[in-house]
Every structure is written in C-alpha cells, then in structure tokens.
Protein backbone atom coordinates (compact mmCIF):
# COMPACT_ATOMS: atom_id res chain seq x y z
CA UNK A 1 79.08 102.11 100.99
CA UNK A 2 81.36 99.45 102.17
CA UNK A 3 83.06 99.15 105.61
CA UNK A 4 86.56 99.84 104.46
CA UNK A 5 85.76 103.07 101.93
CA UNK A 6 83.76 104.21 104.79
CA UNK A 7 86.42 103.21 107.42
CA UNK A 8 89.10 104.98 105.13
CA UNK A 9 87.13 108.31 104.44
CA UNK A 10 86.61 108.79 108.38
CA UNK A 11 90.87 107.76 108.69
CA UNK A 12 91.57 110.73 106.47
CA UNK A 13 88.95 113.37 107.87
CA UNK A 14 89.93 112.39 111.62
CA UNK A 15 93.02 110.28 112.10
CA UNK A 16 93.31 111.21 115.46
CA UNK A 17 90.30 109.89 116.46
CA UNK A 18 89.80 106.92 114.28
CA UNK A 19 93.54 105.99 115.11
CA UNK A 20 93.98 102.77 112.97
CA UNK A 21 95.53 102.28 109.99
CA UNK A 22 92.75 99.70 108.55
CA UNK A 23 89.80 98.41 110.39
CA UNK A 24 90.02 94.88 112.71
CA UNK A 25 90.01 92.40 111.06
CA UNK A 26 87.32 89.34 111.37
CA UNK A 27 89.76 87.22 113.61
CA UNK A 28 90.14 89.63 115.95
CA UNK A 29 86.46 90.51 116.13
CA UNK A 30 86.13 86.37 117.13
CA UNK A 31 88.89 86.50 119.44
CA UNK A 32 87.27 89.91 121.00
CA UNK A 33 84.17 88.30 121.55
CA UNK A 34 85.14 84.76 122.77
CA UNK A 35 83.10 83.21 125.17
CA UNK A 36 79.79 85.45 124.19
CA UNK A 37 76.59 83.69 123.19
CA UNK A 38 72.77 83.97 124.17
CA UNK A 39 72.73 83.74 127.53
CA UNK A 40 76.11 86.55 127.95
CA UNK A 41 73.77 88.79 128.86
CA UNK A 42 73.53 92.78 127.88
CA UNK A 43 77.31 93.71 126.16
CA UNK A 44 78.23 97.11 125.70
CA UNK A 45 80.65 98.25 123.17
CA UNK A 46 82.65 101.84 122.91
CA UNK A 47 84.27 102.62 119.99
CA UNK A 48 82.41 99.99 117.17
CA UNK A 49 84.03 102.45 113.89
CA UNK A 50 82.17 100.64 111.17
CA UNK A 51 80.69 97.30 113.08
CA UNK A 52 83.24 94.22 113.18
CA UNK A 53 82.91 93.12 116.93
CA UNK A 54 79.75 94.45 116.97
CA UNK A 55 79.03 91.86 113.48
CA UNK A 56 81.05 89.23 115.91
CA UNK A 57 79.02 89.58 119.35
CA UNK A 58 75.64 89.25 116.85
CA UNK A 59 77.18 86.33 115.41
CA UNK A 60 77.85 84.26 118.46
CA UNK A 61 74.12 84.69 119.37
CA UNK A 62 73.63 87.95 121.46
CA UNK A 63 70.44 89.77 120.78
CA UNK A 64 70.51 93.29 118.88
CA UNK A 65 68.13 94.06 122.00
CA UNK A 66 71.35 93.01 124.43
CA UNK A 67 74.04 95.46 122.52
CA UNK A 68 74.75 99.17 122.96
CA UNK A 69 76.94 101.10 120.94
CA UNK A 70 78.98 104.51 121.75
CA UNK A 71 80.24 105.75 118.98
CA UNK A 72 81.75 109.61 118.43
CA UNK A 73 81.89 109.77 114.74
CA UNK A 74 78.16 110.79 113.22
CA UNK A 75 78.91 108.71 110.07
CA UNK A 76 80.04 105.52 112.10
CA UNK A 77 77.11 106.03 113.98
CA UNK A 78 74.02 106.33 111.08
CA UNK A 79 76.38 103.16 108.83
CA UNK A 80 75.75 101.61 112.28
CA UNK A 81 72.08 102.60 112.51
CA UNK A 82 71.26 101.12 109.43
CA UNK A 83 73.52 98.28 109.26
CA UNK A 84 72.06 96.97 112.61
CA UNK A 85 68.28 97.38 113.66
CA UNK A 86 67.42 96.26 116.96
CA UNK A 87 71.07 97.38 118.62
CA UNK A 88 71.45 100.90 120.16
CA UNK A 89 74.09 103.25 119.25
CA UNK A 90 74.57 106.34 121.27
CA UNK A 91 76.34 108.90 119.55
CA UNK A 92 78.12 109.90 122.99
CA UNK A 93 81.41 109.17 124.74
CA UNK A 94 82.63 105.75 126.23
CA UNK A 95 82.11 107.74 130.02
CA UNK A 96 78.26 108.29 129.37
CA UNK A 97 78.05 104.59 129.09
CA UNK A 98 77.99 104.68 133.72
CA UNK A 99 74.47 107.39 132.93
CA UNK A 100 72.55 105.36 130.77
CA UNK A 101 73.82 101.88 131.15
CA UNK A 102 72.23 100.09 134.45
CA UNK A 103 75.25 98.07 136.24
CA UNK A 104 74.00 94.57 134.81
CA UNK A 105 76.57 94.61 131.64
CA UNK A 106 78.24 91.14 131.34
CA UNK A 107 80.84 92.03 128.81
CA UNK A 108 82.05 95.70 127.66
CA UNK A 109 84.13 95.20 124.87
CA UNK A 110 86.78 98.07 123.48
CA UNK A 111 88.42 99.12 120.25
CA UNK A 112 89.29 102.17 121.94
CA UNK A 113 92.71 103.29 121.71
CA UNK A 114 93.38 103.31 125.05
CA UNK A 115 97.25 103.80 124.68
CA UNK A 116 96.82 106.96 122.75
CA UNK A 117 94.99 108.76 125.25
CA UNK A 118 95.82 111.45 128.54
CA UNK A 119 95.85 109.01 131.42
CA UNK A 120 92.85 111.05 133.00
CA UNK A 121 90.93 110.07 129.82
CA UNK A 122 92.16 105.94 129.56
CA UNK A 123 90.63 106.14 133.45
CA UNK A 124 87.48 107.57 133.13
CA UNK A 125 86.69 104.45 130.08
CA UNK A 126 87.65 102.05 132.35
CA UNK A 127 85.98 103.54 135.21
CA UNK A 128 83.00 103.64 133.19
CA UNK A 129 83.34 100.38 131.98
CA UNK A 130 83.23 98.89 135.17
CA UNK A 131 80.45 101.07 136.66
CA UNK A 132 78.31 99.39 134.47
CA UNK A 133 79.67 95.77 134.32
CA UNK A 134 77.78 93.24 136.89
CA UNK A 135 79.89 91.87 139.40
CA UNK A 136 81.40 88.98 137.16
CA UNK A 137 81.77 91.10 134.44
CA UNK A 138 84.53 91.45 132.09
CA UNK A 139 86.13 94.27 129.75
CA UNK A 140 87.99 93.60 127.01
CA UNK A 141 90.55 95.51 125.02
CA UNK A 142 92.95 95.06 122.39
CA UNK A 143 96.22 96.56 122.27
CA UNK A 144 98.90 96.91 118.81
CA UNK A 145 101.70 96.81 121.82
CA UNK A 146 103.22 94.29 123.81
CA UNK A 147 102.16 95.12 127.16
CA UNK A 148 98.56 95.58 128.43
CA UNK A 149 96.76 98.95 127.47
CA UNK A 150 96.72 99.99 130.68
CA UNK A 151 100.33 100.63 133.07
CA UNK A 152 99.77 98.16 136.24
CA UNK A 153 99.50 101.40 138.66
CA UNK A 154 96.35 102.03 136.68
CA UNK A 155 95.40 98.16 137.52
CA UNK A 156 95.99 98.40 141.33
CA UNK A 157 94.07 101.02 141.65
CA UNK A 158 91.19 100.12 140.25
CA UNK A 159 91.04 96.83 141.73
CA UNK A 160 91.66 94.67 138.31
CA UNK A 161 93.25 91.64 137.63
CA UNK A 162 94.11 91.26 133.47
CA UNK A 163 94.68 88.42 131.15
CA UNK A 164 96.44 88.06 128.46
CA UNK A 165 94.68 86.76 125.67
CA UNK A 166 95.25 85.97 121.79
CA UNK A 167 97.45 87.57 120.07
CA UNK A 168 96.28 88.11 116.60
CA UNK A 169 98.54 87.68 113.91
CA UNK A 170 96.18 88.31 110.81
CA UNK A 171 95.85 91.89 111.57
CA UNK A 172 97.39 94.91 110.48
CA UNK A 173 98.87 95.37 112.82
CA UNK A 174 98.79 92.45 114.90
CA UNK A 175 97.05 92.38 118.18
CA UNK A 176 96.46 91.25 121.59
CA UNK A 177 93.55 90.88 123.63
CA UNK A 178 93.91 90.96 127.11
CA UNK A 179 90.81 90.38 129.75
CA UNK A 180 89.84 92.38 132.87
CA UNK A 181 87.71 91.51 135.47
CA UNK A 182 87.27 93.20 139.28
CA UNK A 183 90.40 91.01 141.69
C-alpha cells in the first residue's frame, strides 16, 4: 500500500486525529530535519503518520538504531514497522516518550497538531519533549498558521526560546517550522 492511500484511508476513519488534509510533503520533511546527520545523536519523533520526516532524518544519516517513533494509529504504526527495520515505534502517546526515553535526545521532531489540541494536552508534549531532550537539545514543530504553535505564555513558562524557521510553500497547506530550545 502506498503512503498516500494509506494516509487517506486513516484521514477518513479518524480525521480528528490524523488532522491533515494530505500528508507533508518531502520539502518539509528536509526543512524539519535540517541540521540532522550522523553524529545528531538519538532523535525522537511523535506523530510520524505514514514516515516522511522519519524517511528525512534516515536520509541525512541518522541510524534506524538512533530513531523512536510514537505513533497512536495501529495501521501507521505496523506500515511503519515494516517500512523501517532497525527504528522503534511505540504505539503510545507523545507524553510516554519522558518513561521510556532516557534525557539524552538531541532532536524531538513533531507533526503533531499542536494547535488543535486542549492547552493541558499541547503542554504535556512539550513537557515531554523536553524531559527527554539533552541540555542542547531542540524540538521542532510545524505549524499551517502564522504564529508559533504554541501562545508565548506557554513559552515563558516553560523556559523556551523559539525560532522561526522555513516557511514551506510546496505544501498543502503551506508551513512553517519554528525551533525550540531551553533559554
């Protein structure tokens, strides 16, 4: 089965959850994962639908034995399975990522949609995020609106300093990725 008829079936069995209206497209995935390579050390991603950053972060040289998956949807997660030996998927929430993870993550990248979500919710994936990032660490998220996917109160108070990154054009919808890292 491809990506996108496996993408689409999920879209119209759970639109809530899969919340996109096609999957990222490849120039997001490289502007997701800029800067990754061998030597990123261990990335983490929540929310990999059918692969695309996760195809990106393998492509810019980070061993399957360095990414982790967490995926809710039981078909993303077996297409993922099979589609990449050697990385683990979790079939488990974004927050479990702080109980199995050990705080040495370099890079936690998201294609959650962050903006969709209760407040409590959008916290406890950051919070996670950064529970398990190393000090120098960095999450990443994309966003279809023009501010970043999380209101600066949220920011403050978790200590975070964002940057704005790319903004994708050749996506449907466009994008932008914005970077945070601990202030």
């Amino acid at each position: 089965m491809s990506d996108l008829a496996l993408f689409r079936r999920r879209l119209l069995k759970n639109p809530r959850q899969v919340s996109a209206i096609a999957p990222s497209s490849r120039t997001l995935a490289r502007a997701m994962t800029l800067g990754l390579g061998p030597k990123s050390g261990p990335v983490v991603e929540f929310g990999p639908g059918t692969g695309r950053f996760t195809e990106a972060v393998l492509a810019r040289g980070v061993p399957p034995e360095n990414v982790t998956l967490f995926e809710l949807d039981e078909e993303f997660v077996a297409y993922l399975r099979q589609k990449f030996p050697g990385v683990t998927v979790h079939q488990l929430p974004a927050q479990a990522a702080a109980r199995l993870v050990p705080p040495s993550v370099g890079t936690v990248i998201s294609g959650l949609p962050l903006l969709s979500m209760p407040p409590e919710v959008r916290e406890g994936i950051v919070a996670a995020a950064f529970a398990i990032l190393a000090p120098r660490g960095r999450y990443v998220q994309f966003t279809y609106g023009s501010r970043p996917p999380l209101p600066p109160e949220t920011i403050a108070t978790l200590g975070l300093s964002v940057n704005r990154g790319h903004k994708v054009w050749a996506n449907l919808p466009p994008a932008t990725v914005y970077r945070f890292r601990r202030a």
